[in-house]
N, C-alpha and C. Protein backbone atom coordinates (compact mmCIF):
# COMPACT_ATOMS: atom_id res chain seq x y z
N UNK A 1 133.70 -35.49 137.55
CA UNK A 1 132.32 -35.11 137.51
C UNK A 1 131.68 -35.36 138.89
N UNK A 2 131.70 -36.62 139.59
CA UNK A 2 131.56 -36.89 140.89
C UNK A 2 131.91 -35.60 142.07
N UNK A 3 133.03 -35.27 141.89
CA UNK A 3 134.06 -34.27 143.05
C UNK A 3 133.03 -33.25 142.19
N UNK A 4 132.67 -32.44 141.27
CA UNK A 4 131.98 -31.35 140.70
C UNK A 4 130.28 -31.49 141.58
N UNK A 5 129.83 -32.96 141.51
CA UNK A 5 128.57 -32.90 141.92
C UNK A 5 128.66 -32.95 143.62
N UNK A 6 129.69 -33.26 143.94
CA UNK A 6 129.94 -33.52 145.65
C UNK A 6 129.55 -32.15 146.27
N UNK A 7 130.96 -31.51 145.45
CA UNK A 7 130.92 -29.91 145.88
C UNK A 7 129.59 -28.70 146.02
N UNK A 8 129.02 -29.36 144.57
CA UNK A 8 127.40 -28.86 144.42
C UNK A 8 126.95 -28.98 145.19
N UNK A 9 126.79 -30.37 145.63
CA UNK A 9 125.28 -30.46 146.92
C UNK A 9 125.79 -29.99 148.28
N UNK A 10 127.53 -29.89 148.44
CA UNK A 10 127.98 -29.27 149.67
C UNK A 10 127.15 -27.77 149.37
N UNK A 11 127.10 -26.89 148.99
CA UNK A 11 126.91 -25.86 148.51
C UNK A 11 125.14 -25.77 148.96
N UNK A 12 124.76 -26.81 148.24
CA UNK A 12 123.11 -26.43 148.71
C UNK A 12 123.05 -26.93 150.00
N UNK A 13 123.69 -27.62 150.68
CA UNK A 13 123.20 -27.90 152.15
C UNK A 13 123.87 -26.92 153.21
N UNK A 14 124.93 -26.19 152.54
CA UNK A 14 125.70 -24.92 153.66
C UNK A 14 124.08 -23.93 153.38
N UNK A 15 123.34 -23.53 152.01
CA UNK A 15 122.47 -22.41 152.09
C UNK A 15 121.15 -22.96 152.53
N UNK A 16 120.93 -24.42 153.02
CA UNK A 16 119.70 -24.90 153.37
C UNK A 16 119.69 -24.57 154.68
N UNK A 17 121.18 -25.13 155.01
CA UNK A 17 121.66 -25.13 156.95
C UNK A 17 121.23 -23.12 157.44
N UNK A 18 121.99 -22.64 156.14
CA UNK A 18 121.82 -21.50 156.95
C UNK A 18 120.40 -20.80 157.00
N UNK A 19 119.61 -21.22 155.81
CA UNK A 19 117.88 -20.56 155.75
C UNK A 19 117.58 -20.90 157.55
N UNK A 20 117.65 -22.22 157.88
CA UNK A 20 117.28 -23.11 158.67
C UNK A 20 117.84 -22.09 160.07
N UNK A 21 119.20 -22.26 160.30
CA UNK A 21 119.12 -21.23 161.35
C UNK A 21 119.14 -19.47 161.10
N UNK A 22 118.92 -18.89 160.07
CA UNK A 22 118.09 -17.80 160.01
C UNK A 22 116.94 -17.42 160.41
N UNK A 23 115.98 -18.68 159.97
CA UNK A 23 114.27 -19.20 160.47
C UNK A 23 114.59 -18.71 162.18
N UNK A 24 115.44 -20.00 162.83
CA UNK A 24 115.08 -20.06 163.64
C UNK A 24 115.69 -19.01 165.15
N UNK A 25 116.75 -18.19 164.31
CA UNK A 25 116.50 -16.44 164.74
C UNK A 25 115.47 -15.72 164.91
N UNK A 26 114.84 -15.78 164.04
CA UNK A 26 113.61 -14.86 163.42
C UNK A 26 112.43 -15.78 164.70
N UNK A 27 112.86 -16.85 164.92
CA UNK A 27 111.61 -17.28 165.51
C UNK A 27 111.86 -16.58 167.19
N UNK A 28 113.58 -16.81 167.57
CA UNK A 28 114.07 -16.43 168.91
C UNK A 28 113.02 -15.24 168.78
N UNK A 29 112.75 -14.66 168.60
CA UNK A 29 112.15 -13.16 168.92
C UNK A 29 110.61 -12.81 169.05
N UNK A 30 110.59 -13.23 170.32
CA UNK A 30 109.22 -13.26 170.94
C UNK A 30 108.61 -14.51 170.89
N UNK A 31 109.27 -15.43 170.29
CA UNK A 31 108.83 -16.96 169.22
C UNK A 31 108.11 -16.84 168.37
N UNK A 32 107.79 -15.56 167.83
CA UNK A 32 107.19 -15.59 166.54
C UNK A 32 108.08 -14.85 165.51
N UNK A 33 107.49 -14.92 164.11
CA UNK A 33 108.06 -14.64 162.99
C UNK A 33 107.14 -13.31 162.67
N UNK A 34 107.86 -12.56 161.93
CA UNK A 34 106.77 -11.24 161.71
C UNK A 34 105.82 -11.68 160.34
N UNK A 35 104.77 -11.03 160.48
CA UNK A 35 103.89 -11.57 159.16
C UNK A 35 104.27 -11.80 157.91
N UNK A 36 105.14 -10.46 157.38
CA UNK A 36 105.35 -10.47 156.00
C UNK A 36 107.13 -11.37 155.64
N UNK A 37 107.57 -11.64 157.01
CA UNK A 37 108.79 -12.22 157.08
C UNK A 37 108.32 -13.64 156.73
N UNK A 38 107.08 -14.10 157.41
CA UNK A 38 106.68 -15.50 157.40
C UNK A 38 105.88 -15.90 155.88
N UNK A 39 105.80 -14.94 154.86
CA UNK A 39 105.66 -15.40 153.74
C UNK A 39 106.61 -15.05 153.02
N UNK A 40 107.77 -14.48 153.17
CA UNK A 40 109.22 -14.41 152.29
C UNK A 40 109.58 -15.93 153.17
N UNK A 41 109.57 -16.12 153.99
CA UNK A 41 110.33 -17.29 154.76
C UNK A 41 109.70 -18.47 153.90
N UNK A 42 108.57 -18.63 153.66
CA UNK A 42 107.58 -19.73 153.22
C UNK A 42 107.60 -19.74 151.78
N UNK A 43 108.04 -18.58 150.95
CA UNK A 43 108.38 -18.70 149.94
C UNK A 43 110.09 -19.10 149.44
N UNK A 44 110.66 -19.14 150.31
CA UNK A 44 111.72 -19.40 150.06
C UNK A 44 112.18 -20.93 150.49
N UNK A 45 111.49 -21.16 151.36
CA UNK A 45 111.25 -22.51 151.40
C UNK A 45 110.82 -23.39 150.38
N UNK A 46 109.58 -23.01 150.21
CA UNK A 46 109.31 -23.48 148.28
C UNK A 46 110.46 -23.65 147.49
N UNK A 47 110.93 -22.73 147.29
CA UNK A 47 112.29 -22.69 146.06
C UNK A 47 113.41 -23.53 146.75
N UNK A 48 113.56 -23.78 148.09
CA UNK A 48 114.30 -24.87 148.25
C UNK A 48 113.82 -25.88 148.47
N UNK A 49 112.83 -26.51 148.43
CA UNK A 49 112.42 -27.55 148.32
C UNK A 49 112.20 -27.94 146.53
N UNK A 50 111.79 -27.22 146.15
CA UNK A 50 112.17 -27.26 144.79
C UNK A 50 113.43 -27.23 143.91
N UNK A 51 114.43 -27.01 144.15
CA UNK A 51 115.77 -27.15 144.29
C UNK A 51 116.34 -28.01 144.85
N UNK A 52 116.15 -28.73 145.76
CA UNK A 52 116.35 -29.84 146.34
C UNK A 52 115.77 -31.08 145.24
N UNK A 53 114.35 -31.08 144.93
CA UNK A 53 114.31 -31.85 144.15
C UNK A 53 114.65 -31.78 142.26
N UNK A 54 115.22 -30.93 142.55
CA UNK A 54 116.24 -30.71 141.15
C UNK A 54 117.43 -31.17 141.10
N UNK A 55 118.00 -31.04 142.40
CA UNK A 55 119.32 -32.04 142.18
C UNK A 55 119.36 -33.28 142.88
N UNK A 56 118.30 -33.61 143.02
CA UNK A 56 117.92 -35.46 143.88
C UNK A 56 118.14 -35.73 142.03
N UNK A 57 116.94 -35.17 141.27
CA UNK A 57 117.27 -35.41 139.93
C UNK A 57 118.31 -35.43 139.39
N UNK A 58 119.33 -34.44 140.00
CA UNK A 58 120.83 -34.38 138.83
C UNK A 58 121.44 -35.37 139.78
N UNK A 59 121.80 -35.57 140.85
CA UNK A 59 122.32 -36.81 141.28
C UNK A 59 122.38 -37.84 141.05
N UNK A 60 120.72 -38.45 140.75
CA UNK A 60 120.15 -39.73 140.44
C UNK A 60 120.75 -39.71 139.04
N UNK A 61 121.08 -39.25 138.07
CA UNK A 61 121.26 -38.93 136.70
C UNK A 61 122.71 -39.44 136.61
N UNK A 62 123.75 -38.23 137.91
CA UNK A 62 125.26 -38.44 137.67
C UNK A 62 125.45 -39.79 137.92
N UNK A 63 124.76 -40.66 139.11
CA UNK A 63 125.04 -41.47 139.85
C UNK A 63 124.86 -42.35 138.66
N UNK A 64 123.67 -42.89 137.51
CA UNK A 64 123.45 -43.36 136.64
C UNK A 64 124.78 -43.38 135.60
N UNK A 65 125.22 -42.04 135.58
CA UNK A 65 126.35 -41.97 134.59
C UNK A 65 127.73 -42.67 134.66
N UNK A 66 127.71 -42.67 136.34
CA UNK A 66 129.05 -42.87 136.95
C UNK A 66 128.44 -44.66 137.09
N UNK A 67 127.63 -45.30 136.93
CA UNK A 67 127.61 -47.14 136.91
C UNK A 67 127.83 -47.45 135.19
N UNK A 68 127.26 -46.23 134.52
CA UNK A 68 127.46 -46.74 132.71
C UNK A 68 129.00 -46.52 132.06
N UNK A 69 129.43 -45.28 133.54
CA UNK A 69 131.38 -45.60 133.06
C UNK A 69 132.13 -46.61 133.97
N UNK A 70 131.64 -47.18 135.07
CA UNK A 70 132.09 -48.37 135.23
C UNK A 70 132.13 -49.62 134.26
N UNK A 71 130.80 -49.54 133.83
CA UNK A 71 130.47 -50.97 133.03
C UNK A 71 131.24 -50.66 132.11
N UNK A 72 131.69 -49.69 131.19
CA UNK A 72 132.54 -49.70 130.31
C UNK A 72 134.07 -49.90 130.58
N UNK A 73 134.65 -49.18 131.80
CA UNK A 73 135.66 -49.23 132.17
C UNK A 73 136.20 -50.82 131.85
N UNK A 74 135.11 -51.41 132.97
CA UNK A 74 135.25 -52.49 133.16
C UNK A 74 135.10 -53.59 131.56
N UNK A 75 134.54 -53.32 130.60
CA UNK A 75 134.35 -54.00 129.67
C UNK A 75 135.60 -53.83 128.63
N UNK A 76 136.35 -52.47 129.09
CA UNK A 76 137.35 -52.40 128.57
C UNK A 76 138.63 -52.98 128.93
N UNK A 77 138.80 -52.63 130.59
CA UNK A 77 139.79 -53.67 130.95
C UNK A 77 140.09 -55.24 130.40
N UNK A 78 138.28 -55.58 130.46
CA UNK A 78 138.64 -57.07 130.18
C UNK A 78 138.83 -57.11 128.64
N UNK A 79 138.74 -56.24 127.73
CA UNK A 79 138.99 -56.05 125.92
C UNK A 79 140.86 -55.98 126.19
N UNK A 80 141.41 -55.67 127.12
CA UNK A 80 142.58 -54.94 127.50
C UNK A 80 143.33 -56.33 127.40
N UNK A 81 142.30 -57.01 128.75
CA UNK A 81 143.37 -57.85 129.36
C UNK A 81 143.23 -59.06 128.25
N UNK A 82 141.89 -59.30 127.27
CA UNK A 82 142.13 -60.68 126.52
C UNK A 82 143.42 -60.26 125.82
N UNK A 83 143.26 -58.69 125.30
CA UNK A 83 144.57 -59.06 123.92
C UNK A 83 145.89 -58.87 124.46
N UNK A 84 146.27 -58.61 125.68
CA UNK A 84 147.40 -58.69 126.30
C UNK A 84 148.07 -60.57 126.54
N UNK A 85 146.65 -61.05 126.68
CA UNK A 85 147.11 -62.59 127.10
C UNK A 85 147.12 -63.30 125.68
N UNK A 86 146.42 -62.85 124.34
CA UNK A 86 146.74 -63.51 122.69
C UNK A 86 147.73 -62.95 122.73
């Protein structure tokens, strides 16, 4: 599940990296952005910033999941190791 969520956020930071130098194409040219480019640009920014904080949420969540299967792991080992030593 970890390697599934790794890959995820690789994924949103290759299409963040590339908005980012797309932007700053669009800016090479003349240094400005064209009008109606600069509110598709600004709206799309929105949705990744909003997306971004959608998976700060699913992270914070997996990351939660992945300490409640340690504690068990671990509560099991030691269920493991008492009845190995009776």
């Amino acid at each position: 599940m970890l390697r599934h969520l790794t890959d995820e956020l690789a994924g949103w930071r290759r299409r963040c990296l590339k908005a980012e130098t797309e932007l700053q194409g669009l800016k090479a040219q003349d240094g400005m952005v064209p009008g109606q480019q600069v509110v598709g640009m600004q709206a799309r920014t929105l949705d990744l910033q909003r997306e971004n904080l959608e998976l700060r949420a699913r992270v914070d969540r997996a990351r939660e999941m992945v300490v409640r299967l340690q504690q068990r792991l671990a509560f099991l080992e030691e269920e493991y190791g008492a009845e190995v030593r009776s």
